[in-house]
Protein backbone atom coordinates (compact mmCIF):
# COMPACT_ATOMS: atom_id res chain seq x y z
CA UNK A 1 118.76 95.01 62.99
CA UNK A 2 117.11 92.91 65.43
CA UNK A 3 115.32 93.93 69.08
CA UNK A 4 118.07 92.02 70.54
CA UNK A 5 121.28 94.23 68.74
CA UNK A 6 119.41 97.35 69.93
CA UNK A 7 119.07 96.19 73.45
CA UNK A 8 122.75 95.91 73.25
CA UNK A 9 123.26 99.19 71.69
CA UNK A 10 121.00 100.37 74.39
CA UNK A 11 123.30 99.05 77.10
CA UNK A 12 126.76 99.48 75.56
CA UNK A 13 125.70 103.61 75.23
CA UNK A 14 124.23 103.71 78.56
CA UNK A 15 127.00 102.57 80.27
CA UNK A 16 129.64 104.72 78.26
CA UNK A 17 126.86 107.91 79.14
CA UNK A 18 126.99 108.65 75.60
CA UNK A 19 123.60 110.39 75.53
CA UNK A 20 123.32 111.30 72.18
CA UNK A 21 124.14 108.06 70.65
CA UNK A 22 121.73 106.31 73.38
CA UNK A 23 118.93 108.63 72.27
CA UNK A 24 119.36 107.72 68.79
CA UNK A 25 119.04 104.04 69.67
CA UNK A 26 116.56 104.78 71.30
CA UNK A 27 114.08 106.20 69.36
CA UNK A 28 114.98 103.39 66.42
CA UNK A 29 114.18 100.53 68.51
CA UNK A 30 110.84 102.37 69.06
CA UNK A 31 110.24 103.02 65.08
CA UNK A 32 111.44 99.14 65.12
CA UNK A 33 109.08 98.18 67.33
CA UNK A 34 105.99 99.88 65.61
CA UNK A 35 107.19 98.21 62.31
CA UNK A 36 107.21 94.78 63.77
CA UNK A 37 103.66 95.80 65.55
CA UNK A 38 105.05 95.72 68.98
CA UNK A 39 102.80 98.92 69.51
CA UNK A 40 102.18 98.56 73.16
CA UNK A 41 106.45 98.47 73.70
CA UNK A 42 106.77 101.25 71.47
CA UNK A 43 104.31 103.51 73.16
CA UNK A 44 106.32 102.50 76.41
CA UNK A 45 109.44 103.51 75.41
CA UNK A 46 108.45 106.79 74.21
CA UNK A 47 106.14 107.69 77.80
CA UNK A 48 110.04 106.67 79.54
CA UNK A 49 111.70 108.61 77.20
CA UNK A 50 109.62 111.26 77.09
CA UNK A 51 109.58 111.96 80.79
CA UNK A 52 112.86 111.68 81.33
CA UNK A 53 113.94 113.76 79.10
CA UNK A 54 111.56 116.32 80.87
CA UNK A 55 113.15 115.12 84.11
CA UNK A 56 116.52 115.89 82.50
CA UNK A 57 115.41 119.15 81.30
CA UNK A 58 114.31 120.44 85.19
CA UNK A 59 117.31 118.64 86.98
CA UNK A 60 120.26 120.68 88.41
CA UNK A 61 120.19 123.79 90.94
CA UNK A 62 117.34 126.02 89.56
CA UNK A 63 116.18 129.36 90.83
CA UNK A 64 113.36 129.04 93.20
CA UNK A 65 110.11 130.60 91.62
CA UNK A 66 111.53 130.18 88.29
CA UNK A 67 109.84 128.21 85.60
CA UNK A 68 111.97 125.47 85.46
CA UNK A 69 111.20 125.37 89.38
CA UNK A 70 107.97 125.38 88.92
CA UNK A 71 107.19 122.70 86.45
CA UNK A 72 109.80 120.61 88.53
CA UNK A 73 107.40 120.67 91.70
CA UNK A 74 104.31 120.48 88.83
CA UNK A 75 106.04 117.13 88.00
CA UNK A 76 105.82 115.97 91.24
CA UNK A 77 102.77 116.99 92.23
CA UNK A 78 101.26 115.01 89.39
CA UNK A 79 103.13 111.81 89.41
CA UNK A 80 101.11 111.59 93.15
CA UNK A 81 98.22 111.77 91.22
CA UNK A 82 98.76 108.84 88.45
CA UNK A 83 98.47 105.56 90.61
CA UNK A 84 100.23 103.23 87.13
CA UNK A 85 100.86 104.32 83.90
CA UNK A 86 100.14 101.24 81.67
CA UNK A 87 99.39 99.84 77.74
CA UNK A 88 97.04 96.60 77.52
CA UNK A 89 97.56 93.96 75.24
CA UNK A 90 93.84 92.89 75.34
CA UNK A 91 91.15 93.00 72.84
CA UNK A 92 87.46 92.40 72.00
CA UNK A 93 87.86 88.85 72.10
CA UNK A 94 89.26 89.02 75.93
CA UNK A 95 85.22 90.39 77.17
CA UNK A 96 82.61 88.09 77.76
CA UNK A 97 79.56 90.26 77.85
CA UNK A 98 76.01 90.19 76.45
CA UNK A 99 76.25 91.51 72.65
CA UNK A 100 74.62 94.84 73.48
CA UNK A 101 77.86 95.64 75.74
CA UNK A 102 80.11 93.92 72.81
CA UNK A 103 78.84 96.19 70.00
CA UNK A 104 78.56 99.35 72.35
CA UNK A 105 82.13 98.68 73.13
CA UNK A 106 83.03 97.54 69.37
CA UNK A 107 81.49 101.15 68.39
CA UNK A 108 83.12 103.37 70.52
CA UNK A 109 86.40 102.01 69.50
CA UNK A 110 85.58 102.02 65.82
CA UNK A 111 85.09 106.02 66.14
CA UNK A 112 88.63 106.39 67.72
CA UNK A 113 90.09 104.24 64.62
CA UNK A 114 88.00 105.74 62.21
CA UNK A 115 88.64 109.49 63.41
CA UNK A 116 90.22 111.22 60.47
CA UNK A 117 86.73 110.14 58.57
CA UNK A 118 84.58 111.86 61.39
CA UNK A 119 86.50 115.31 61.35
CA UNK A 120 86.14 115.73 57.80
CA UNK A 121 82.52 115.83 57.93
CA UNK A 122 82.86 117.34 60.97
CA UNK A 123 81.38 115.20 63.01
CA UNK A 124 82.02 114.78 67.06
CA UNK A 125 83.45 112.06 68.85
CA UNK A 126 82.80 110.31 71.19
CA UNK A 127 85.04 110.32 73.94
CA UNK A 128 83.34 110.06 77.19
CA UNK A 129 82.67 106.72 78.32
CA UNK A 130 80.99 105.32 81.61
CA UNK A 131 80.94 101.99 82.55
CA UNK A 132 78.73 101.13 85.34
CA UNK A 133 77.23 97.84 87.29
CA UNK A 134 78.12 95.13 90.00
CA UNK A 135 82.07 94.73 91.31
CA UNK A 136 83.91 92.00 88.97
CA UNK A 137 81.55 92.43 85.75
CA UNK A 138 84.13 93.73 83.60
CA UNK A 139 84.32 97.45 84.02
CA UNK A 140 87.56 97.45 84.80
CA UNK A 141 88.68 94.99 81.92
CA UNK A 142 86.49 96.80 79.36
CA UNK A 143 88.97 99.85 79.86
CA UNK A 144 92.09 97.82 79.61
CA UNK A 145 90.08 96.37 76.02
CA UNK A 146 89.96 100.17 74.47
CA UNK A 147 93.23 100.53 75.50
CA UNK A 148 94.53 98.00 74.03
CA UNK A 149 92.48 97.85 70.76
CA UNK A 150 93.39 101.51 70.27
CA UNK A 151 96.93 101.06 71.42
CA UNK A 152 96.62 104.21 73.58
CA UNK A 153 98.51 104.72 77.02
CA UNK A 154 96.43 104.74 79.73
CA UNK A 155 96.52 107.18 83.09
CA UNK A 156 94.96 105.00 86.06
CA UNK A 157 93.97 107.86 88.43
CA UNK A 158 95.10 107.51 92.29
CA UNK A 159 91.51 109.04 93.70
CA UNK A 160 92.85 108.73 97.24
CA UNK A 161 95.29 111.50 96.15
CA UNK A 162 92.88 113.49 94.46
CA UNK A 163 90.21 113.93 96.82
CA UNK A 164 91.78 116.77 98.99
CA UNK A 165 90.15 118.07 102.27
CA UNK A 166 91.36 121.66 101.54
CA UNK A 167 89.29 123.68 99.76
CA UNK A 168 89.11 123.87 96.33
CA UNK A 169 92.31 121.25 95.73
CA UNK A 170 89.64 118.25 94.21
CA UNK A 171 89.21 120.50 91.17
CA UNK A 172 92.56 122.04 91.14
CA UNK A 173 93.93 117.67 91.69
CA UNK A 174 91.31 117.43 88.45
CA UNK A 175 92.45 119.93 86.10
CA UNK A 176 96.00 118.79 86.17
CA UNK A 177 95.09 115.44 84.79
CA UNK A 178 93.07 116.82 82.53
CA UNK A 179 95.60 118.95 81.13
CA UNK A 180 98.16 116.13 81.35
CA UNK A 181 95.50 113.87 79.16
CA UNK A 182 95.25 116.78 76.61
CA UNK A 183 99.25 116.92 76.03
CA UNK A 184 99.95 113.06 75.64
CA UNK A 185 96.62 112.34 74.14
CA UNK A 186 95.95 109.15 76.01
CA UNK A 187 93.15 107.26 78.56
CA UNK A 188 91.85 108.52 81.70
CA UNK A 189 90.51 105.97 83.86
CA UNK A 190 88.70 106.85 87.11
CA UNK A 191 87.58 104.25 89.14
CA UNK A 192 84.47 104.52 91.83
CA UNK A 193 83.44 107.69 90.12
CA UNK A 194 80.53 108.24 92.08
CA UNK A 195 82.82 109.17 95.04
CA UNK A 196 83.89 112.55 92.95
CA UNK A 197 81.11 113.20 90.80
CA UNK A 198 78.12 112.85 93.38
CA UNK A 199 74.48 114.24 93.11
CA UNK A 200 75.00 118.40 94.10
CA UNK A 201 72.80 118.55 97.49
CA UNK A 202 72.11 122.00 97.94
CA UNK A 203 70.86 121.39 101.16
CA UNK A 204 73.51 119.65 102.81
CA UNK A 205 76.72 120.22 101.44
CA UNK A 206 78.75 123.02 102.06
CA UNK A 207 80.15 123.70 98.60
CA UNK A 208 82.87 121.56 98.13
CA UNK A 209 81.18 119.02 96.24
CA UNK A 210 79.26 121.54 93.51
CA UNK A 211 82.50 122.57 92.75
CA UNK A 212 83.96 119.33 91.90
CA UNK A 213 81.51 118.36 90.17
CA UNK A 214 81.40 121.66 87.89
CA UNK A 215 84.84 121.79 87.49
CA UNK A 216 84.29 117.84 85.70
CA UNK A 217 81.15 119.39 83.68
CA UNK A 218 84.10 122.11 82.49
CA UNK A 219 86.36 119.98 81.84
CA UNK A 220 84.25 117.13 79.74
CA UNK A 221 83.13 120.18 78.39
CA UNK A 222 86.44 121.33 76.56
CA UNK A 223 88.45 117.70 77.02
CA UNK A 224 90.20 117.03 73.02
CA UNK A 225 88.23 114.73 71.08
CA UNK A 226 91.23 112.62 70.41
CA UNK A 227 91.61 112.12 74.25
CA UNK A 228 89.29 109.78 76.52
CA UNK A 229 88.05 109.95 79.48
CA UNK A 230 86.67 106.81 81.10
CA UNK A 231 84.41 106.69 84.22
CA UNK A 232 83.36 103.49 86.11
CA UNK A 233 80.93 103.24 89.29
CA UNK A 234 79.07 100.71 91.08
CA UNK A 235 76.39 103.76 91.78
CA UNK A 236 75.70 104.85 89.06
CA UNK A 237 71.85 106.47 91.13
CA UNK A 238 74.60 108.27 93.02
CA UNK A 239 75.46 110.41 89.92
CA UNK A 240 74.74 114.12 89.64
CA UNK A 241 72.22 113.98 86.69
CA UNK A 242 73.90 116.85 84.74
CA UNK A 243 77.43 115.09 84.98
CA UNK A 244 75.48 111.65 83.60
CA UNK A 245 74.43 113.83 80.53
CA UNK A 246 78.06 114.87 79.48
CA UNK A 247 78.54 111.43 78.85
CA UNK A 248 78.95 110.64 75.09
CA UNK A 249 78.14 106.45 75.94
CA UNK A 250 76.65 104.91 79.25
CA UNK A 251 77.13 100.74 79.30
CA UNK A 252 75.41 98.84 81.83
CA UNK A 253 77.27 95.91 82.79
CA UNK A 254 75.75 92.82 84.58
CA UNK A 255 76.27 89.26 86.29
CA UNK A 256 76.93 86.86 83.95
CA UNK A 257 74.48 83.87 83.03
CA UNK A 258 74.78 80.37 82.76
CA UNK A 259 75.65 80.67 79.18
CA UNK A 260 78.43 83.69 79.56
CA UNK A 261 79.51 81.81 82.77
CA UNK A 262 80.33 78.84 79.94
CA UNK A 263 82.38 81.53 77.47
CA UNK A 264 83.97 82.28 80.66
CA UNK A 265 85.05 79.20 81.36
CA UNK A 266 86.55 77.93 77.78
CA UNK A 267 88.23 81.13 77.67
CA UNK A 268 89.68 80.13 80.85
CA UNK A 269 91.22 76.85 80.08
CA UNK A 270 91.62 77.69 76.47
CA UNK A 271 94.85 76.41 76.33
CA UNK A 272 93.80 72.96 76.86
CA UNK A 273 96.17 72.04 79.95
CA UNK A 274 93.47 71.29 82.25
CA UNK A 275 89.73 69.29 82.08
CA UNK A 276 87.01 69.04 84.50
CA UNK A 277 87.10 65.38 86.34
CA UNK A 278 83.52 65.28 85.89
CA UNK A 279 81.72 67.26 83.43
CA UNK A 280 78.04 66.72 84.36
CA UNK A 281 78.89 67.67 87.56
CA UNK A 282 81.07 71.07 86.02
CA UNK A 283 77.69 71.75 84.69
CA UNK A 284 75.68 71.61 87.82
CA UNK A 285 78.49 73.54 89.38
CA UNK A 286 77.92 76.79 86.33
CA UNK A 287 74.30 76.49 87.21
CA UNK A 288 75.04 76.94 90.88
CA UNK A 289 77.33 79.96 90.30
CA UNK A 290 74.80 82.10 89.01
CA UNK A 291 74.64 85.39 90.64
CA UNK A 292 78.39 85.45 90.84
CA UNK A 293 80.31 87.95 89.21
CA UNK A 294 83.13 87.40 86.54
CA UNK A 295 85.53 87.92 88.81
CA UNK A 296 84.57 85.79 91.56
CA UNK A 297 83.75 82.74 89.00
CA UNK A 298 87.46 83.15 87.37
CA UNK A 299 88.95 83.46 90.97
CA UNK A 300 87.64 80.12 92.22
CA UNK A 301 88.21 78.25 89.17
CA UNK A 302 91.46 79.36 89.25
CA UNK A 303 92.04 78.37 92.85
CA UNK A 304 90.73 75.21 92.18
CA UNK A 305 93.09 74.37 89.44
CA UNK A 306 95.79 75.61 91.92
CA UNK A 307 94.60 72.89 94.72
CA UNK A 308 94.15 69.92 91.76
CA UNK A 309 97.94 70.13 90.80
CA UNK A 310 99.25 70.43 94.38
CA UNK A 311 97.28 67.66 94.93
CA UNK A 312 98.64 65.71 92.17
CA UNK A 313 100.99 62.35 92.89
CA UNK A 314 104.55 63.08 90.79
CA UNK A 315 103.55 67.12 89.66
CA UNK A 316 106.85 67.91 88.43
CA UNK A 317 105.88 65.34 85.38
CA UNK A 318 102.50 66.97 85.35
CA UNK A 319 101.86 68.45 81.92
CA UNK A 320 97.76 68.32 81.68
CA UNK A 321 95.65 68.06 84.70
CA UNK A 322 92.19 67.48 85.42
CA UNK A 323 90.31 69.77 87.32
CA UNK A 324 88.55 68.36 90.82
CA UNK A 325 84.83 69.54 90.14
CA UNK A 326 84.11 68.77 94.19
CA UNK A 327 87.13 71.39 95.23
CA UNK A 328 85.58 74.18 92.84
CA UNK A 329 81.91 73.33 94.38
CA UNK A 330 83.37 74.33 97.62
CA UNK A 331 85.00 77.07 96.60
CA UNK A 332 82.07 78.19 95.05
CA UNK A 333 79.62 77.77 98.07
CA UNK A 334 81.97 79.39 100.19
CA UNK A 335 82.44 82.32 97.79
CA UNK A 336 78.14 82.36 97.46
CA UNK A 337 78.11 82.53 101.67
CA UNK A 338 80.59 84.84 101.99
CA UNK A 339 78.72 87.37 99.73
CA UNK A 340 75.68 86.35 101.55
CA UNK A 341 73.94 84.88 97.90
């Protein structure tokens, strides 16, 4: 049967609320989907159906301190935490990095793939991963890249939630997630890690902060080896030094060069719809955004090919444009003066 007859199914069931029927359509449109290697679709169907069946099992009147109560406001509580639960279709081939990040990253996800091999020698894994370096250098994208290469779910934490100013709520905010990651076996991600797992100043600090930061060492300490945690600072000098050590890998990330400025670029306009006007000049231009990050490179190029085509005589007939070279210079000194390069 094809996606499309079970999508039908789906909504023909849904409609008459026959559950059971529903659920069984259900769950073969997600063995369908993993046969047909739609993995990232299949993993989303089962996180909806998953928690709402657990939504199903705490709705209706229930007795207040009960345990159905309980994991009700549990429920809540946590969804606060989780700012987007997502699955990445992006790969190895989506980075541009140096080769030392590359094979760093290519290792870490060959020991996920290659678990079963590990535990029979019993051998550890390595699970605890933090990325660290300027803004827009690919921290961020790295994570989405084990995700997706290990077609895992991944748990983007909402730190603004975490952080609590009553006592002892951080590491209470902590363990939850923690415990969540251990039943569903997918990715943490915390972003600007440094802001939770700081050096322990015994001098000025009044407690709080030591006992974040132990609760993490505890819970690093006993996290599932099939689950992963990943970190990612800007600060990484801001790090307690016995939190740094937990880590299983530590990648450095850094501004690109001239010549992963280029990858950049052709993996940009891969597709082949748009060409530089001028390409001595495109080159002067890569030379001249050195000591911009990935991000702000792709974001002006990008722009740039937005302001050619608008600028384009007949663009409704436009099918390949060329890209003005002296629109991306300015977007490029502006970007260099605005972060004061």
């Amino acid at each position: 049967m094809a996606q499309l007859d079970y999508i039908k199914e789906i909504a023909k069931y849904g409609l008459e609320n026959d559950q059971e029927r529903l659920l069984s359509v259900l769950n073969d449109l997600i063995e369908h989907s993993k046969q047909t290697k739609k993995l990232n679709f299949a993993i989303q169907l089962q996180s909806i159906l998953k928690d709402s069946l657990r939504v199903q099992k705490t709705s209706g009147l229930t007795t207040v301190g009960s345990e159905t109560h309980l994991t009700r406001i549990e429920d809540k509580e946590l969804s606060d935490l989780i700012l987007e639960k997502i699955t990445s279709d992006y790969s190895l081939d989506n980075i541009i990095a140096n080769n030392k990040i590359h094979s760093e990253l290519e290792f870490f996800i060959e020991e996920h793939q290659k678990i079963e091999i590990l535990r029979q020698f019993d051998l550890p894994v390595s699970n605890k991963l933090l990325l660290y370096g300027p803004s827009g250098c690919g921290k961020t994208l790295a994570s989405y890249v084990i995700a997706g290469e290990l077609q895992k779910m991944m748990v983007v934490i909402n730190l603004g939630a975490i952080v609590s100013s009553k006592l002892g709520e951080t590491s209470k905010n902590l363990s939850k997630i923690f415990k969540k990651s251990a039943t569903e076996d997918c990715i943490i991600f915390l972003d600007e890690f440094d802001s939770l797992g700081k050096i322990r100043d015994y001098s000025q600090d009044h407690g709080e902060m030591k006992r974040v930061v132990n609760t993490i060492l505890q819970l690093f300490d006993y996290l599932p080896q099939s689950s992963i945690v990943i970190a990612a600072t800007n600060q990484k000098d801001m790090l307690d030094e016995a939190l740094l050590r937990r880590f299983d890998n530590i990648i450095g990330f850094e501004l690109p060069n001239e010549s992963e400025i280029k990858k950049l670029i052709d993996l940009i306009l891969v597709n082949g719809n748009f060409k530089f006007d001028n390409k001595t000049v495109a080159n002067k231009i890569i030379k001249a955004a050195v000591g911009l990050s990935y991000y702000s490179i792709q974001k002006t190029l990008i722009t740039a090919i937005k302001r050619s085509l608008f600028a384009a005589s007949e663009i409704n007939k436009v099918l390949a444009a060329q890209i003005s070279t002296s629109i991306w210079k300015n977007l490029i000194e502006v970007e260099k003066h605005s972060l004061n390069i």
